[in-house]
PDB file of N, CA and C in Angstrom:
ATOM      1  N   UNK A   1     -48.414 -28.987  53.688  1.00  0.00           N
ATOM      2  CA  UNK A   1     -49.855 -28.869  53.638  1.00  0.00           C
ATOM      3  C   UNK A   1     -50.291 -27.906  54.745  1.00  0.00           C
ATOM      4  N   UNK A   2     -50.893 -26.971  54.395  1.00  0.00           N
ATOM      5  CA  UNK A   2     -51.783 -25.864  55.348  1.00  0.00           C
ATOM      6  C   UNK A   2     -52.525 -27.049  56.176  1.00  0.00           C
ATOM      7  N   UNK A   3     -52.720 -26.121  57.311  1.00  0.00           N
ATOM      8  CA  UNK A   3     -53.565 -26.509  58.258  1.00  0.00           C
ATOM      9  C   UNK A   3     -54.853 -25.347  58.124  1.00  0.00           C
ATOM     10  N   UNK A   4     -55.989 -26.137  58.983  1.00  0.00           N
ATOM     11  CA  UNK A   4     -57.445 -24.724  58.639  1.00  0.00           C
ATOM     12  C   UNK A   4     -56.435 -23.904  59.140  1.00  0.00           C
ATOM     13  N   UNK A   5     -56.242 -23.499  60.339  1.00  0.00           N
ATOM     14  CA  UNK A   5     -56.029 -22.174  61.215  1.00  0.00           C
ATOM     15  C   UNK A   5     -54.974 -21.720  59.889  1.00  0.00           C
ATOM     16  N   UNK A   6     -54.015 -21.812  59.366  1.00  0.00           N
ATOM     17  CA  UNK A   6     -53.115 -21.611  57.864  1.00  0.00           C
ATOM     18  C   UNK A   6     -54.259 -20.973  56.934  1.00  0.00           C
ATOM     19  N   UNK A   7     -54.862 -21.573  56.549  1.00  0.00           N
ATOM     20  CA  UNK A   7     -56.048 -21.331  55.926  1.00  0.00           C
ATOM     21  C   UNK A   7     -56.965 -20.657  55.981  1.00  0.00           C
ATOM     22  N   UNK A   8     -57.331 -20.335  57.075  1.00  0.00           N
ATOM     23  CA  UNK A   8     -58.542 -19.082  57.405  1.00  0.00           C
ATOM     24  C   UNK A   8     -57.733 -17.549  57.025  1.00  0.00           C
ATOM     25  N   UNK A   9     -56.626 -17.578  57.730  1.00  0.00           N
ATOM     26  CA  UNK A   9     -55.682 -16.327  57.219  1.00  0.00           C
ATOM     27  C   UNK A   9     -55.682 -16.292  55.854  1.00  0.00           C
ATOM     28  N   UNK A  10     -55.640 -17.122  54.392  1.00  0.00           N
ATOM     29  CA  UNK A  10     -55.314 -17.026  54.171  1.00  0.00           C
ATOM     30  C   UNK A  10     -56.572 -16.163  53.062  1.00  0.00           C
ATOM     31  N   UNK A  11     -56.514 -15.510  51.142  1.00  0.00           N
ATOM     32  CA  UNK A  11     -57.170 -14.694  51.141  1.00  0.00           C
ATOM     33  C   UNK A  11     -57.360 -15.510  49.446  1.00  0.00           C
ATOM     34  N   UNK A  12     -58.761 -15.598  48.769  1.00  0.00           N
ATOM     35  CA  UNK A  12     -58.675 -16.690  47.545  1.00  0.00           C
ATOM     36  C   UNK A  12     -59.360 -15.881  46.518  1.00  0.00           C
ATOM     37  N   UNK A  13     -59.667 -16.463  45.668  1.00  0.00           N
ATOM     38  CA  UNK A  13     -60.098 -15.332  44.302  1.00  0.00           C
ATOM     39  C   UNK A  13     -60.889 -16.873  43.991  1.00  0.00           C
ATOM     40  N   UNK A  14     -62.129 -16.399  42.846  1.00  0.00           N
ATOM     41  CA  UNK A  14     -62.560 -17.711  42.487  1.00  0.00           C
ATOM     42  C   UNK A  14     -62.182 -17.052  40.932  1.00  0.00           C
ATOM     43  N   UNK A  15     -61.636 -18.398  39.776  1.00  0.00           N
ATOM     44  CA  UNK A  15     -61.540 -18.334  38.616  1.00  0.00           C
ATOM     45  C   UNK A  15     -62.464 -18.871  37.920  1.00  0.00           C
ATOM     46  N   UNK A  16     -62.538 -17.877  36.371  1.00  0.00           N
ATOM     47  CA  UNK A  16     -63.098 -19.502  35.471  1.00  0.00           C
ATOM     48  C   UNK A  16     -62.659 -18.965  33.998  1.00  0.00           C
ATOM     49  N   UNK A  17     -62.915 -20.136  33.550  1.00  0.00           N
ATOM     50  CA  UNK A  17     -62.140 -20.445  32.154  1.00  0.00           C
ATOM     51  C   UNK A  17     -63.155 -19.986  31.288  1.00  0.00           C
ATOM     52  N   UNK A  18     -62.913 -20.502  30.062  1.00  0.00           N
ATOM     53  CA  UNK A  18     -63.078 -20.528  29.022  1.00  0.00           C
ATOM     54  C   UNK A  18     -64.659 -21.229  28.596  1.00  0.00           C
ATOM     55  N   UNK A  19     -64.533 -22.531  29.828  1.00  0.00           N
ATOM     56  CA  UNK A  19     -65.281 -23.505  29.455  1.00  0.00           C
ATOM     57  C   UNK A  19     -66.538 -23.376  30.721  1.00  0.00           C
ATOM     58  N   UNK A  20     -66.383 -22.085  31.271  1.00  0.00           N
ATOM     59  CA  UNK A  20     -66.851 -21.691  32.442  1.00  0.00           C
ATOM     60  C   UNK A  20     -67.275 -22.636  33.785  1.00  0.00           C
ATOM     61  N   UNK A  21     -65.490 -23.227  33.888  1.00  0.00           N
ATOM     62  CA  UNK A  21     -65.474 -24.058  35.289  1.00  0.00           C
ATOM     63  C   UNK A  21     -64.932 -23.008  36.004  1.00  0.00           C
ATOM     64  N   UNK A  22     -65.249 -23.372  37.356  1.00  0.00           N
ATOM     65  CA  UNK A  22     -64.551 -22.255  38.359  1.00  0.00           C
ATOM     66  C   UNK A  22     -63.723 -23.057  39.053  1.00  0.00           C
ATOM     67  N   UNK A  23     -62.770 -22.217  39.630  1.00  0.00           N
ATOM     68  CA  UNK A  23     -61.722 -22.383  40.632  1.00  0.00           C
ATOM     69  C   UNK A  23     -61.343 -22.083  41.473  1.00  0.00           C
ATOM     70  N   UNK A  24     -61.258 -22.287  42.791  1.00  0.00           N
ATOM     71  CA  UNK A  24     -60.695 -21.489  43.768  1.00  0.00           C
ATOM     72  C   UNK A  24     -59.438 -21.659  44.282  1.00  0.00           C
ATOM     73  N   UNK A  25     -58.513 -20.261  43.819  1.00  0.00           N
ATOM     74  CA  UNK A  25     -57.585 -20.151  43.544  1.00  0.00           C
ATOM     75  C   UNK A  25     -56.548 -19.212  44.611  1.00  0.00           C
ATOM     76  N   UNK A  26     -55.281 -19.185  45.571  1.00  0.00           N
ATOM     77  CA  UNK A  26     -54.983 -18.522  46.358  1.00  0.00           C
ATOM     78  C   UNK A  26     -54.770 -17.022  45.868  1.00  0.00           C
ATOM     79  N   UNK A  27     -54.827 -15.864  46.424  1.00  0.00           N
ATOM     80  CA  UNK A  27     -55.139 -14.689  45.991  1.00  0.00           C
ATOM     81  C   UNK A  27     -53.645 -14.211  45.747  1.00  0.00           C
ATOM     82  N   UNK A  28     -52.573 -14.909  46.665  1.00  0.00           N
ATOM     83  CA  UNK A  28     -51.328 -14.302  46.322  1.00  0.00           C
ATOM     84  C   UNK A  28     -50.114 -15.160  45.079  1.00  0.00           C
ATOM     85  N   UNK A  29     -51.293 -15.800  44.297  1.00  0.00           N
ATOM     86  CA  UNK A  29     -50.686 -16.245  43.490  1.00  0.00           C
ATOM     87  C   UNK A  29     -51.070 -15.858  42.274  1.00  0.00           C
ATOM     88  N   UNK A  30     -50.480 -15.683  40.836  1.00  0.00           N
ATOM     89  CA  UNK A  30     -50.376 -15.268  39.705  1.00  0.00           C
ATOM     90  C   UNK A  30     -51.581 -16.331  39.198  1.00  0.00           C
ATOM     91  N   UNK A  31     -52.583 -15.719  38.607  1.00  0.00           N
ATOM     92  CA  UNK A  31     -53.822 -16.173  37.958  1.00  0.00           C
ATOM     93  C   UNK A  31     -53.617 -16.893  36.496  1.00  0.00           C
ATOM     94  N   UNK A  32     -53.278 -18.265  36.203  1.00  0.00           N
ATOM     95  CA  UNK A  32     -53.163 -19.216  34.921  1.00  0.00           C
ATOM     96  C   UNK A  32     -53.427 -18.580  34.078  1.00  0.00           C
ATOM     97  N   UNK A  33     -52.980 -18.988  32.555  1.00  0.00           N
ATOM     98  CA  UNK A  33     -53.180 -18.528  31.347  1.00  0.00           C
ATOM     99  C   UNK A  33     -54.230 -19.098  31.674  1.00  0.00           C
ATOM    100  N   UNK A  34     -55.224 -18.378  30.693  1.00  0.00           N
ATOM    101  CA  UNK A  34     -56.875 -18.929  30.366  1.00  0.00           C
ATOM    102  C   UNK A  34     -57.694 -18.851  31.418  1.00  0.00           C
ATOM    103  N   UNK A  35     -57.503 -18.591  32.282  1.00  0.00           N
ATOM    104  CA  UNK A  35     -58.556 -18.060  33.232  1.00  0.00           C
ATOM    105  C   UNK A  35     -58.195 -16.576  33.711  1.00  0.00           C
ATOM    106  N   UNK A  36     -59.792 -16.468  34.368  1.00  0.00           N
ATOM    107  CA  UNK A  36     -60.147 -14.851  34.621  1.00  0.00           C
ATOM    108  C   UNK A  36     -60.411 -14.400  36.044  1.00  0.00           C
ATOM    109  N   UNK A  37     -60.436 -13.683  36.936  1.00  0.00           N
ATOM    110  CA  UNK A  37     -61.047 -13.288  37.985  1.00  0.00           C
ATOM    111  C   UNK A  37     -62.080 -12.825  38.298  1.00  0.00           C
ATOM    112  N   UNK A  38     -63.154 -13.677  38.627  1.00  0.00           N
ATOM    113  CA  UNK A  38     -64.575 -13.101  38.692  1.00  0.00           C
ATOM    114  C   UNK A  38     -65.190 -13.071  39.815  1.00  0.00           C
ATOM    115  N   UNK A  39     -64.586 -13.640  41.485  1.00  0.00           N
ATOM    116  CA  UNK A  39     -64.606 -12.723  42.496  1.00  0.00           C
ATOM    117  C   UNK A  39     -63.447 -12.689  43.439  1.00  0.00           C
ATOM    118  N   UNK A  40     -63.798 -12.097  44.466  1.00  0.00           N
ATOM    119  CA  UNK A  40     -62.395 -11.731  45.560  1.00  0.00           C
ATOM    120  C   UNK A  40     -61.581 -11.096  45.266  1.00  0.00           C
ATOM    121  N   UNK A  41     -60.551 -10.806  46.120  1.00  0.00           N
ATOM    122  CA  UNK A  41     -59.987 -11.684  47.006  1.00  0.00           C
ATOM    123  C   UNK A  41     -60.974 -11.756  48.227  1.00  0.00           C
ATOM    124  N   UNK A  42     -60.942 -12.621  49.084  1.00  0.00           N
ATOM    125  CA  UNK A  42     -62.129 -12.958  50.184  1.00  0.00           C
ATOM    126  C   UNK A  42     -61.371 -14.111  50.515  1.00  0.00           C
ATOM    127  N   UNK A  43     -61.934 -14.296  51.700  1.00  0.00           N
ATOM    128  CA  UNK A  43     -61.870 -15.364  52.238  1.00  0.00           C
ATOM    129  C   UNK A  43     -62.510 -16.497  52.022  1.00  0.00           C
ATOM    130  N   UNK A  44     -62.063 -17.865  52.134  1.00  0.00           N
ATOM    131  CA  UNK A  44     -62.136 -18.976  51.361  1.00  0.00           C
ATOM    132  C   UNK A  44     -63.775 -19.302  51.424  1.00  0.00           C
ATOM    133  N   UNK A  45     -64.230 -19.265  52.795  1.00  0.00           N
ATOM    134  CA  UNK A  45     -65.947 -19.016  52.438  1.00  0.00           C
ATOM    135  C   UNK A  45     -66.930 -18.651  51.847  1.00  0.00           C
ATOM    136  N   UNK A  46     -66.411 -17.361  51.979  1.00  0.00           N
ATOM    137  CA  UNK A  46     -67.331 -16.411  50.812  1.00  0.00           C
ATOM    138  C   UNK A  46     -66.595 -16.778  49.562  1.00  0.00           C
ATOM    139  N   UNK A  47     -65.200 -17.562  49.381  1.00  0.00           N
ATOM    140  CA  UNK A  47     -65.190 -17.542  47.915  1.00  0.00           C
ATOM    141  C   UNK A  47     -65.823 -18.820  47.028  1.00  0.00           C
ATOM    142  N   UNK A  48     -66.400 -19.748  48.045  1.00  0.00           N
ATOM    143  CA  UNK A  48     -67.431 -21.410  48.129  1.00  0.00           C
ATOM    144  C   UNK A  48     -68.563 -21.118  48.041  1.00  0.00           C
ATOM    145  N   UNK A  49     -68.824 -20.138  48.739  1.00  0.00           N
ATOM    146  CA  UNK A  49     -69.848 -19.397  48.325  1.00  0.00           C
ATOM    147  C   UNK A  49     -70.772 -18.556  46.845  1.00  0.00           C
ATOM    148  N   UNK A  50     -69.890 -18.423  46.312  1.00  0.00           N
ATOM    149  CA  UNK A  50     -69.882 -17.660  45.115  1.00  0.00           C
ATOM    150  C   UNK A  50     -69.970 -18.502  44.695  1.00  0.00           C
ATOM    151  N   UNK A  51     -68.838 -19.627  44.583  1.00  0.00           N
ATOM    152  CA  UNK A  51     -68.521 -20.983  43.016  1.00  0.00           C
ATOM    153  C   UNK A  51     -70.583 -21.737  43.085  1.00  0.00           C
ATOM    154  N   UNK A  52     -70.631 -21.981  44.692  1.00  0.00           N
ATOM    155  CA  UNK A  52     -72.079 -22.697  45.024  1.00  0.00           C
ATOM    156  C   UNK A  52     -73.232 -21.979  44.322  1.00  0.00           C
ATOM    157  N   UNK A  53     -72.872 -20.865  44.511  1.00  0.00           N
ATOM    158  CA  UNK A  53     -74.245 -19.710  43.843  1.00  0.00           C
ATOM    159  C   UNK A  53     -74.242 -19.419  42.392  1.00  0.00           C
ATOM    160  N   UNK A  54     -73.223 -19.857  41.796  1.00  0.00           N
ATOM    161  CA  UNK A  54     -73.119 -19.623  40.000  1.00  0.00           C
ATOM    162  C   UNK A  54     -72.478 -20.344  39.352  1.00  0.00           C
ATOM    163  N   UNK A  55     -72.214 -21.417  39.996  1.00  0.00           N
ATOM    164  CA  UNK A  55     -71.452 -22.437  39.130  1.00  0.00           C
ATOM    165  C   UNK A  55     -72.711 -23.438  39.479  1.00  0.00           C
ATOM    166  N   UNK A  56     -73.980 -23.531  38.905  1.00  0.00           N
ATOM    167  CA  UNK A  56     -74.848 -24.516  38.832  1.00  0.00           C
ATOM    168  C   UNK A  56     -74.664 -25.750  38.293  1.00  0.00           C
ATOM    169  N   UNK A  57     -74.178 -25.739  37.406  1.00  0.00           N
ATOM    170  CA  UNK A  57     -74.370 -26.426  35.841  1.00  0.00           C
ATOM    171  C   UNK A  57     -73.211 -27.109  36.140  1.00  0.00           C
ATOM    172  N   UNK A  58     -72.605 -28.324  35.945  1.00  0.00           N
ATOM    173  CA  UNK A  58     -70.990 -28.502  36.165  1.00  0.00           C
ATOM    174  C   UNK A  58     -70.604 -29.192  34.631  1.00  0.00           C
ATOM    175  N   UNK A  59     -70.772 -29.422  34.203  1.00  0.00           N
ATOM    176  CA  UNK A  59     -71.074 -29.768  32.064  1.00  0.00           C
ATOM    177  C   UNK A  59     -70.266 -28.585  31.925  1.00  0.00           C
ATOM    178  N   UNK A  60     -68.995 -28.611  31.376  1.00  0.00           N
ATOM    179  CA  UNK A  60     -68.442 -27.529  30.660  1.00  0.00           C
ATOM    180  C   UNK A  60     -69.289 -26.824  29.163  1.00  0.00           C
ATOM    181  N   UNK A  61     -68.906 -25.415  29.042  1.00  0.00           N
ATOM    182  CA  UNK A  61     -69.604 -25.084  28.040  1.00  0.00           C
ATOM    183  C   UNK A  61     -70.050 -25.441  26.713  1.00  0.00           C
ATOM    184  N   UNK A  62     -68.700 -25.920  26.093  1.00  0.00           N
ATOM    185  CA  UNK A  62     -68.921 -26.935  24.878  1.00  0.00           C
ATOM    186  C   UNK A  62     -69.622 -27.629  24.936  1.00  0.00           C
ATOM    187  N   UNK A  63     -69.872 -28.911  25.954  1.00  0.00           N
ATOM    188  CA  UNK A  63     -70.954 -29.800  25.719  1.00  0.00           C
ATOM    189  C   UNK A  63     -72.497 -29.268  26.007  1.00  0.00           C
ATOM    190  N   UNK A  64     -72.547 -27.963  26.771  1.00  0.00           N
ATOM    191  CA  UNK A  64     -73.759 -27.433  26.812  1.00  0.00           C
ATOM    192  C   UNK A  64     -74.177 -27.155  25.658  1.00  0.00           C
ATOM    193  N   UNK A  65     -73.248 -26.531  24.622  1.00  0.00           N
ATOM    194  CA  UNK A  65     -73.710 -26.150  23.500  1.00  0.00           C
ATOM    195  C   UNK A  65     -74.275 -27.172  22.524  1.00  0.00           C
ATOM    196  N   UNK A  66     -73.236 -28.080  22.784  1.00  0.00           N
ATOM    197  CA  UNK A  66     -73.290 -29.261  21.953  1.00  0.00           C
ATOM    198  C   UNK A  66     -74.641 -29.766  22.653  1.00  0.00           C
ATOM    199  N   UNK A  67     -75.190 -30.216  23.226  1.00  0.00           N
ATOM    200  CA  UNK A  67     -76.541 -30.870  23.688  1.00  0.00           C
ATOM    201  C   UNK A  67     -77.701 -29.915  23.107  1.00  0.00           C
ATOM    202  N   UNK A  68     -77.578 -28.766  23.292  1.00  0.00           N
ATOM    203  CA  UNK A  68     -78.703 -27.777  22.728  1.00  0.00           C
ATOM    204  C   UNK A  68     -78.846 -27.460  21.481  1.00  0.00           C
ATOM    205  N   UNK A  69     -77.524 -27.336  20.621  1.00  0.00           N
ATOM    206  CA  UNK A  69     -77.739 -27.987  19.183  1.00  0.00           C
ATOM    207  C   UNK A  69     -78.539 -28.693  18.545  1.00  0.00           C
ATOM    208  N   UNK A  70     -77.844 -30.182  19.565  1.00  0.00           N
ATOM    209  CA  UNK A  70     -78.612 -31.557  18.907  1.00  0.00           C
ATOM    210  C   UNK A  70     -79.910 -31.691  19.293  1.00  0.00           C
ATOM    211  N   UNK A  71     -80.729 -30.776  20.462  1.00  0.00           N
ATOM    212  CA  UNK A  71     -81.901 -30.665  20.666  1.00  0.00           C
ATOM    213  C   UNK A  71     -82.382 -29.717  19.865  1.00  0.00           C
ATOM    214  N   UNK A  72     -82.120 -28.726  19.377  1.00  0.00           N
ATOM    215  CA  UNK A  72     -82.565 -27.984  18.348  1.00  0.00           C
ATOM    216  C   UNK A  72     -82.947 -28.437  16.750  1.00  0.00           C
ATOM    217  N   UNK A  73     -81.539 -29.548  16.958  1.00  0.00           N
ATOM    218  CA  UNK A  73     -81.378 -30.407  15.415  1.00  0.00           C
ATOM    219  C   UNK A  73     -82.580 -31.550  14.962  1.00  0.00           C
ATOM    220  N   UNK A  74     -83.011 -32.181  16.402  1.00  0.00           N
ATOM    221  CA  UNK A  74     -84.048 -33.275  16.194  1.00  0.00           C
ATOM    222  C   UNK A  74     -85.315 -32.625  16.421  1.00  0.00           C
ATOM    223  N   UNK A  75     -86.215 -32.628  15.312  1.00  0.00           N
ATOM    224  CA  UNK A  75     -87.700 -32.471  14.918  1.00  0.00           C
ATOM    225  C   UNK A  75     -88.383 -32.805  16.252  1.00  0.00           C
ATOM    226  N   UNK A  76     -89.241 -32.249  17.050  1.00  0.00           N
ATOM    227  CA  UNK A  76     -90.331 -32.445  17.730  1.00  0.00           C
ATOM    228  C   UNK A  76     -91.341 -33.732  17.300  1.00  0.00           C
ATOM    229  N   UNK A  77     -91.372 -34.742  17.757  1.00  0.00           N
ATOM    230  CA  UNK A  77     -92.423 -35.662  17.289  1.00  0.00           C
ATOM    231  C   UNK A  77     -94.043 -35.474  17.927  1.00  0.00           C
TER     232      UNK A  77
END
């Protein structure tokens, strides 16, 4: 297990999927099937930073869709 001082050196990328969860992910490692790189490499701050500033919503995409559907689907009373 890293220690911070391990950790501050070290350099992260934030990911996200499919289902647009993010991840923060080490920069010198090979990026998972199914996810993408959408910032860094940076340091682990600025990369908490980013996930805090655009990862609002934490409901994966499917069920977003799925809720706005079924609000679309039921008539206004």
């Amino acid at each position: 297990m890293a220690d911070e001082d391990d950790d501050a050196k070290l350099s992260y990328l934030v990911l996200v999927n499919h289902e647009e969860q993010h991840s923060l992910w080490r920069a010198d490692l090979d990026v998972p099937a199914g996810w993408q790189r959408v910032f860094g490499p940076g340091p682990k701050n600025e990369c908490l930073d980013y996930v805090n500033e655009h990862w609002t919503d934490m409901r994966p995409l499917s069920l977003r869709r799925e809720i706005e559907t079924s609000r679309r689907a039921v008539p206004p009373q």
